[in-house]
C-alpha atoms as a PDB file:
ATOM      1  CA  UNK A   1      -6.345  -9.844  16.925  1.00  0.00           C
ATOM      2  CA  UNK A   2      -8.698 -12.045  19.093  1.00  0.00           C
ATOM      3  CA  UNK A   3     -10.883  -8.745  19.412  1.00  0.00           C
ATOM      4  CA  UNK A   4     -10.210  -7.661  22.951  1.00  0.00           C
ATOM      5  CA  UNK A   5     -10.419  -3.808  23.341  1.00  0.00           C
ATOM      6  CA  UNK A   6      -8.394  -2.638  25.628  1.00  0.00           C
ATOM      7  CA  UNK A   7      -6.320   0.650  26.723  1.00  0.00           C
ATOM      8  CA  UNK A   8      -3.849   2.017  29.005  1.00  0.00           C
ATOM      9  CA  UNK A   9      -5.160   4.846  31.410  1.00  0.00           C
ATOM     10  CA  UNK A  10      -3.286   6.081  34.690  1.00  0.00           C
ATOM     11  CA  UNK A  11      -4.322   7.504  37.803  1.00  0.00           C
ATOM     12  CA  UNK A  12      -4.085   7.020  41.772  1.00  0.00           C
ATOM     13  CA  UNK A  13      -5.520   4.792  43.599  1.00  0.00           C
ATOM     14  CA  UNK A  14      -8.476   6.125  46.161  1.00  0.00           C
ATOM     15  CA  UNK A  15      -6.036   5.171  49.245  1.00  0.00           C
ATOM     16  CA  UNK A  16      -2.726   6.711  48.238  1.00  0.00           C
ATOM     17  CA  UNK A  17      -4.885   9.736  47.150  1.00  0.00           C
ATOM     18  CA  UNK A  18      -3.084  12.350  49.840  1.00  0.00           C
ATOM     19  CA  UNK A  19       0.188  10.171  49.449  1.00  0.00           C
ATOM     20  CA  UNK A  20       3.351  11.724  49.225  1.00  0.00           C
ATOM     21  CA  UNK A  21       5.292  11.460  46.649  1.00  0.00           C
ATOM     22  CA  UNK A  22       1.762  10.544  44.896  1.00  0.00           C
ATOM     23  CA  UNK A  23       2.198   7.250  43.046  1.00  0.00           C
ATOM     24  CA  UNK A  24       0.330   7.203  39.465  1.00  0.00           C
ATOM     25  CA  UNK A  25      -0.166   4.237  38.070  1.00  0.00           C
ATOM     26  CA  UNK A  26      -1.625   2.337  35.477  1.00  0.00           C
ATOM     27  CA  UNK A  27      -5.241   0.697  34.490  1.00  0.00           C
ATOM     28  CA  UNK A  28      -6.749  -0.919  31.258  1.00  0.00           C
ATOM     29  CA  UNK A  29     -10.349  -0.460  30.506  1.00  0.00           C
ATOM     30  CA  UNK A  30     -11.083  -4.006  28.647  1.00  0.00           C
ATOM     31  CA  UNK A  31     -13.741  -5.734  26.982  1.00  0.00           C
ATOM     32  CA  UNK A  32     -14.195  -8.882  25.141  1.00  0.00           C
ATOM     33  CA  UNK A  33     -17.119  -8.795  24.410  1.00  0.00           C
ATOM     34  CA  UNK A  34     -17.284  -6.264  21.178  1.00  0.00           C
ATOM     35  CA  UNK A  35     -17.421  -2.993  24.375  1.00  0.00           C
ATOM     36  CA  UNK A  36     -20.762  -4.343  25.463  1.00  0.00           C
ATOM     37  CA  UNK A  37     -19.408  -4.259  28.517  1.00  0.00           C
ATOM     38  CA  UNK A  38     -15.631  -2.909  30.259  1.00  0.00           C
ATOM     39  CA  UNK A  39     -14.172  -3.698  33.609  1.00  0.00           C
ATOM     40  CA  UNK A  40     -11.411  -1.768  35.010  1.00  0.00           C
ATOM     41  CA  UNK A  41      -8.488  -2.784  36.469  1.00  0.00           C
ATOM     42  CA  UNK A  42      -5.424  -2.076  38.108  1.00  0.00           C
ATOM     43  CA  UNK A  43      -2.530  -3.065  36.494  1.00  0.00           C
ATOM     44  CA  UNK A  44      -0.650  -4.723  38.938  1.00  0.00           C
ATOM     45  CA  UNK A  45      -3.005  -5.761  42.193  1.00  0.00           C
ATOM     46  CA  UNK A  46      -0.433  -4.201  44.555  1.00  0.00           C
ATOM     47  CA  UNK A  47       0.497  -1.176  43.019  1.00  0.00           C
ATOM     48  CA  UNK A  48       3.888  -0.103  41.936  1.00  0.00           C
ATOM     49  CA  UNK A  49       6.401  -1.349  44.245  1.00  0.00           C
ATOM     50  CA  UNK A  50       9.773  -2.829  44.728  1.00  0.00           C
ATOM     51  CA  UNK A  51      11.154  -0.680  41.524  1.00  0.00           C
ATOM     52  CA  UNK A  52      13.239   1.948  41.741  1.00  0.00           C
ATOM     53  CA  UNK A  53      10.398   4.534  40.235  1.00  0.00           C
ATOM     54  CA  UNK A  54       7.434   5.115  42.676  1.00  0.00           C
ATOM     55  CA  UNK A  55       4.916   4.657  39.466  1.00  0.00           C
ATOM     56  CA  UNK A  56       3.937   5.203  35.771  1.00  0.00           C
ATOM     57  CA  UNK A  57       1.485   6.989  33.681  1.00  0.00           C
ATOM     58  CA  UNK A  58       1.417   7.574  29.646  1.00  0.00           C
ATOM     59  CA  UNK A  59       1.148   4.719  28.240  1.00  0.00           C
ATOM     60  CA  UNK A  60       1.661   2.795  24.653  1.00  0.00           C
ATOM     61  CA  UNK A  61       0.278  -0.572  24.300  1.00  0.00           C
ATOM     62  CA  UNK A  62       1.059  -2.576  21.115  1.00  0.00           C
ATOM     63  CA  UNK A  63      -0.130  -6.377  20.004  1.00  0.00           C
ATOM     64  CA  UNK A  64       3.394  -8.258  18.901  1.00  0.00           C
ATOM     65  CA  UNK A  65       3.358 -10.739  15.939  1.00  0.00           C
ATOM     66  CA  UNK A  66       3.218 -13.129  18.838  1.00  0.00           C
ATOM     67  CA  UNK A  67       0.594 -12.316  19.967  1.00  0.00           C
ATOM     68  CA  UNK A  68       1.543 -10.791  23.111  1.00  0.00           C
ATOM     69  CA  UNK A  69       0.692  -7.524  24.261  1.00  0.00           C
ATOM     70  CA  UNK A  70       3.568  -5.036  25.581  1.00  0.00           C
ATOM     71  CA  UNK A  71       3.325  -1.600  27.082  1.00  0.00           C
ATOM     72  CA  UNK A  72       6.006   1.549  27.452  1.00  0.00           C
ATOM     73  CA  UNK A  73       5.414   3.402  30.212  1.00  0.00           C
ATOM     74  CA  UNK A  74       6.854   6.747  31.752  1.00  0.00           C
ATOM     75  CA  UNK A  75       8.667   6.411  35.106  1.00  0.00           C
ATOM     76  CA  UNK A  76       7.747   8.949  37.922  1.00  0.00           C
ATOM     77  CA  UNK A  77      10.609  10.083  38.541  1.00  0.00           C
ATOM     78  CA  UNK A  78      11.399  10.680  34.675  1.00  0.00           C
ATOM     79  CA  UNK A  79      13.996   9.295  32.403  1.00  0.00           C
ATOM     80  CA  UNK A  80      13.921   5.607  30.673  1.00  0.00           C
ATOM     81  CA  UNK A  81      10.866   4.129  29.268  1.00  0.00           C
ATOM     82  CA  UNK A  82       9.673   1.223  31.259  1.00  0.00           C
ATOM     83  CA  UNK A  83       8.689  -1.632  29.502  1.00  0.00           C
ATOM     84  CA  UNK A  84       5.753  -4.719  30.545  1.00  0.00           C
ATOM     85  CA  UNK A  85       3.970  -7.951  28.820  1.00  0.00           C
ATOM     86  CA  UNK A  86       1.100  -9.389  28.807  1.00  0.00           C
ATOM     87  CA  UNK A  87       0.962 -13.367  27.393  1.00  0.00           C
ATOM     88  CA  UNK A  88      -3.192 -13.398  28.791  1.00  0.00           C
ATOM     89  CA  UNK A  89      -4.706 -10.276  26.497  1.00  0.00           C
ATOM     90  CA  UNK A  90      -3.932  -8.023  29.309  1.00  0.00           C
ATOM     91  CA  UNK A  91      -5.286  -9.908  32.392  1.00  0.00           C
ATOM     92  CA  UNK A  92      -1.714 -10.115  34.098  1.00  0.00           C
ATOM     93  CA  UNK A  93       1.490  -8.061  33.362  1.00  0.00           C
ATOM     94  CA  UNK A  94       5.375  -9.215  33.524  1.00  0.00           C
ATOM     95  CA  UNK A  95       7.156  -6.949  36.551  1.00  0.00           C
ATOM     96  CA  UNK A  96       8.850  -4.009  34.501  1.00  0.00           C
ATOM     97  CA  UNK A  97      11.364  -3.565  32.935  1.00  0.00           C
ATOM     98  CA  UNK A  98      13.570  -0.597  32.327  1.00  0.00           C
ATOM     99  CA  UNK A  99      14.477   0.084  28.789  1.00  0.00           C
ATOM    100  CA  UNK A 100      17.687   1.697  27.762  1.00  0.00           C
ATOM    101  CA  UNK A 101      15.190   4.479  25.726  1.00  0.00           C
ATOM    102  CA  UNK A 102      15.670   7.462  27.506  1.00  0.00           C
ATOM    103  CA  UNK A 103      12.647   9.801  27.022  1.00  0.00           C
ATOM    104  CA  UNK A 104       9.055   9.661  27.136  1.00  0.00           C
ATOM    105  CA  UNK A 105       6.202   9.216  26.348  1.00  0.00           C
ATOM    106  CA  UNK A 106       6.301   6.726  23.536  1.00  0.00           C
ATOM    107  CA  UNK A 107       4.088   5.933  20.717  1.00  0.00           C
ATOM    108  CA  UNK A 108       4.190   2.523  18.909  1.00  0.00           C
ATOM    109  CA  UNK A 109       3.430   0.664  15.923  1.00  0.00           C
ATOM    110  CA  UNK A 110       4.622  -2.952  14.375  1.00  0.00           C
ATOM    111  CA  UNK A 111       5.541  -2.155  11.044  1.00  0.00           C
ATOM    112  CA  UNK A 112       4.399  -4.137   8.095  1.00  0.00           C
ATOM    113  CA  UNK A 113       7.733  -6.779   8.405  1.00  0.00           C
ATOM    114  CA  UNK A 114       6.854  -7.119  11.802  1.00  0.00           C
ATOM    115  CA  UNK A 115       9.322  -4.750  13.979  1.00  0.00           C
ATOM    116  CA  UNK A 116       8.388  -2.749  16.291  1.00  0.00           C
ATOM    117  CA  UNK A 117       9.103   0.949  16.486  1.00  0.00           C
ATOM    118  CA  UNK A 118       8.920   2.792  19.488  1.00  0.00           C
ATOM    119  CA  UNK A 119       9.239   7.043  18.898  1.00  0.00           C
ATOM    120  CA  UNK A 120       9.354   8.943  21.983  1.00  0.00           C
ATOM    121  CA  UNK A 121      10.208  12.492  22.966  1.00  0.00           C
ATOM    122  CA  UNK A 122      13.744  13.059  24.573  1.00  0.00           C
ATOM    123  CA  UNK A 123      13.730  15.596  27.487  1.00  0.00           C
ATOM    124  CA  UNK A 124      17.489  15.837  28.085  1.00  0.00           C
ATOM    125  CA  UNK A 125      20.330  17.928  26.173  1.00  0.00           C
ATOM    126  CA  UNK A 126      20.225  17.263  23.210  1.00  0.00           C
ATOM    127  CA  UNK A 127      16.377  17.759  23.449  1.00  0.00           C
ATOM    128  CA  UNK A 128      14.495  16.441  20.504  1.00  0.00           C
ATOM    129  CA  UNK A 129      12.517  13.396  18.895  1.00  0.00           C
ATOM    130  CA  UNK A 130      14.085   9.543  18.811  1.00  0.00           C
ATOM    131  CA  UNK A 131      13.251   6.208  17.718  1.00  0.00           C
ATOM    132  CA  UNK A 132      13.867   2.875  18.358  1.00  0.00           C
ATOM    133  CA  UNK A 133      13.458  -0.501  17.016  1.00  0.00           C
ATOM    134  CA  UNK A 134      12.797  -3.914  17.758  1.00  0.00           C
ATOM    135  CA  UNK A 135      13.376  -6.580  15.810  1.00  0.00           C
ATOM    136  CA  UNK A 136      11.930  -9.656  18.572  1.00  0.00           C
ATOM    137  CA  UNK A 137       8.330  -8.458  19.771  1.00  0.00           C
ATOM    138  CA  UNK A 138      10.219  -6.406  22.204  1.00  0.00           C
ATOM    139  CA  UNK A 139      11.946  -8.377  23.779  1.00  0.00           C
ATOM    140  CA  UNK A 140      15.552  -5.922  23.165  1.00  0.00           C
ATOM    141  CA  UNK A 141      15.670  -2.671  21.574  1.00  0.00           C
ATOM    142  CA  UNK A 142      18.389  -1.485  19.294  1.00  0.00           C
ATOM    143  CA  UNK A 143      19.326   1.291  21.032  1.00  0.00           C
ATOM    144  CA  UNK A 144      22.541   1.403  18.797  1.00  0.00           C
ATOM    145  CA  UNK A 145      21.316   2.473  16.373  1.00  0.00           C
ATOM    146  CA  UNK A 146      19.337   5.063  17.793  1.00  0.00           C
ATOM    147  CA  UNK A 147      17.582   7.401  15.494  1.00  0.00           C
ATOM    148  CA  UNK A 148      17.021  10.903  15.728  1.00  0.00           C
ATOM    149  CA  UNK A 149      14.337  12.657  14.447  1.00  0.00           C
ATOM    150  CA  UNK A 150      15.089  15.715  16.050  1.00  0.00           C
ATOM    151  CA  UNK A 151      17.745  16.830  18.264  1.00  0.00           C
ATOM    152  CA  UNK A 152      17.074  20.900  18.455  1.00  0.00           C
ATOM    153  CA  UNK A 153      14.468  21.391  21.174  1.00  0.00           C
ATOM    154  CA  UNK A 154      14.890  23.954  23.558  1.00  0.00           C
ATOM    155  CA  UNK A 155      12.475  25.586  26.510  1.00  0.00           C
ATOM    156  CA  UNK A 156      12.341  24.626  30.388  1.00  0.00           C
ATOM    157  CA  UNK A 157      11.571  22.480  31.059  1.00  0.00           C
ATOM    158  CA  UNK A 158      12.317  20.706  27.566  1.00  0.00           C
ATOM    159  CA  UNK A 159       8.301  20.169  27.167  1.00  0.00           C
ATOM    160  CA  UNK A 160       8.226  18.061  24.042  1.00  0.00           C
ATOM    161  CA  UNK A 161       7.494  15.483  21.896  1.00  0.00           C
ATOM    162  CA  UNK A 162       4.717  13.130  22.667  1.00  0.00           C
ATOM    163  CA  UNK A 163       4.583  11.613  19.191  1.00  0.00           C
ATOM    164  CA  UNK A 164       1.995   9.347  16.965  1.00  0.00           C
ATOM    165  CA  UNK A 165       3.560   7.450  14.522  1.00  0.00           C
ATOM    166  CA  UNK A 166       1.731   5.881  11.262  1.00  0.00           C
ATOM    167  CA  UNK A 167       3.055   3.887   8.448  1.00  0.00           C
ATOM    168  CA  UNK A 168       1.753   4.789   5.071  1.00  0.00           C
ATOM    169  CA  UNK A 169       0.242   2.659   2.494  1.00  0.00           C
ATOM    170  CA  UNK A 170       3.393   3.280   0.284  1.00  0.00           C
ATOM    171  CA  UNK A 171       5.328   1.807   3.566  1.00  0.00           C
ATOM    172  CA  UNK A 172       6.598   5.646   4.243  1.00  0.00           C
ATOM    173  CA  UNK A 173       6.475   6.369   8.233  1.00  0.00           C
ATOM    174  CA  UNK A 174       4.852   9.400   9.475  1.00  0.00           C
ATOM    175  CA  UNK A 175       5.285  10.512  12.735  1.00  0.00           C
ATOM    176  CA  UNK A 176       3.738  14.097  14.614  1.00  0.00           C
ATOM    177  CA  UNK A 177       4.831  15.384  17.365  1.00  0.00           C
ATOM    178  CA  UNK A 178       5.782  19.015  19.258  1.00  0.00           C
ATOM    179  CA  UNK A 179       8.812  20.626  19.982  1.00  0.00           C
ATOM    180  CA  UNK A 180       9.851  23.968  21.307  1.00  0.00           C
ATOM    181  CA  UNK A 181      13.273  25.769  19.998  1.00  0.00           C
ATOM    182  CA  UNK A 182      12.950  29.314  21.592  1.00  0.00           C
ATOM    183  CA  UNK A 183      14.014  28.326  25.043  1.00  0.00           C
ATOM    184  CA  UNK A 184      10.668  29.951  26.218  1.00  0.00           C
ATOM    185  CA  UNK A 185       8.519  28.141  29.321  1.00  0.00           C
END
């Protein structure tokens, strides 16, 4: 809202390059000054350390109606969304946080009364599409009350989702996504 661009991008650093495991993890391009100019930037100055993932890559990034900025990330190794926040427009992130969402990646919007809704793809039996909400600028999820867009996907290795979600002008949500249901690699 104050007119900062910025977005999530992931990659490895040029010293952990030959690394093993290799350790993605994230960077915002930013400007704030209308993309006249960007800087890049690591998101955390010492990497991705003292978690129990070695690092993150595909990331959402969503402005709460408090202004605050927070990201879902996927964990390397995979399984719960990891979650960060930014009170500075991105300059400095809050130490991660795993979320009880178990899938990846996620896509996010706030809905018109506020929420936020997080869809991501769920590569686990039952393989499919979820969603969650948030009803506090993410500060909890309602992982309750869990829904399930899908819950049929098949393949190996259960390659599927990465969703967009939209809310209509009629207040209708649209979401796209992929799934496989022929078991085929």
């Amino acid at each position: 809202s104050s007119g900062v661009q910025i977005r999530a991008i992931y990659g490895l650093r040029k010293e952990f390059i030959n690394a093993s495991p290799q350790r993605d993890e994230i960077y915002f391009i930013r400007s704030d000054d209308d993309g006249e100019t960007w800087s890049v930037y690591p998101m955390f100055e010492e990497g991705v350390t003292g978690l129990e993932v070695a690092g993150f890559n595909e990331t959402a990034i969503i402005e709460t109606s408090n202004k605050s900025l927070i990201v879902l990330m996927r964990s390397v190794p995979e399984g719960h969304l990891w979650q960060s926040e930014s009170f500075d427009e991105g300059l400095t992130w809050s130490k991660p946080i795993k979320t009880p969402m178990n899938g990846y990646p996620a896509s996010l919007i706030k809905l018109k009364d506020g929420r936020i809704l997080s869809v991501y793809g769920r590569r686990r039996v039952p393989m499919g599409v979820r969603a969650s909400i948030s009803d506090n600028n993410g500060k909890s999820w309602d992982i309750d009350r869990e829904l399930i867009i899908r819950n049929d996907g098949l393949g190996s290795p259960g390659d599927l989702g990465y969703p967009v979600v939209y809310q209509l002008p009629d207040d209708s949500i649209i979401t796209v996504y992929y799934i496989t249901t022929d078991n085929i690699n």
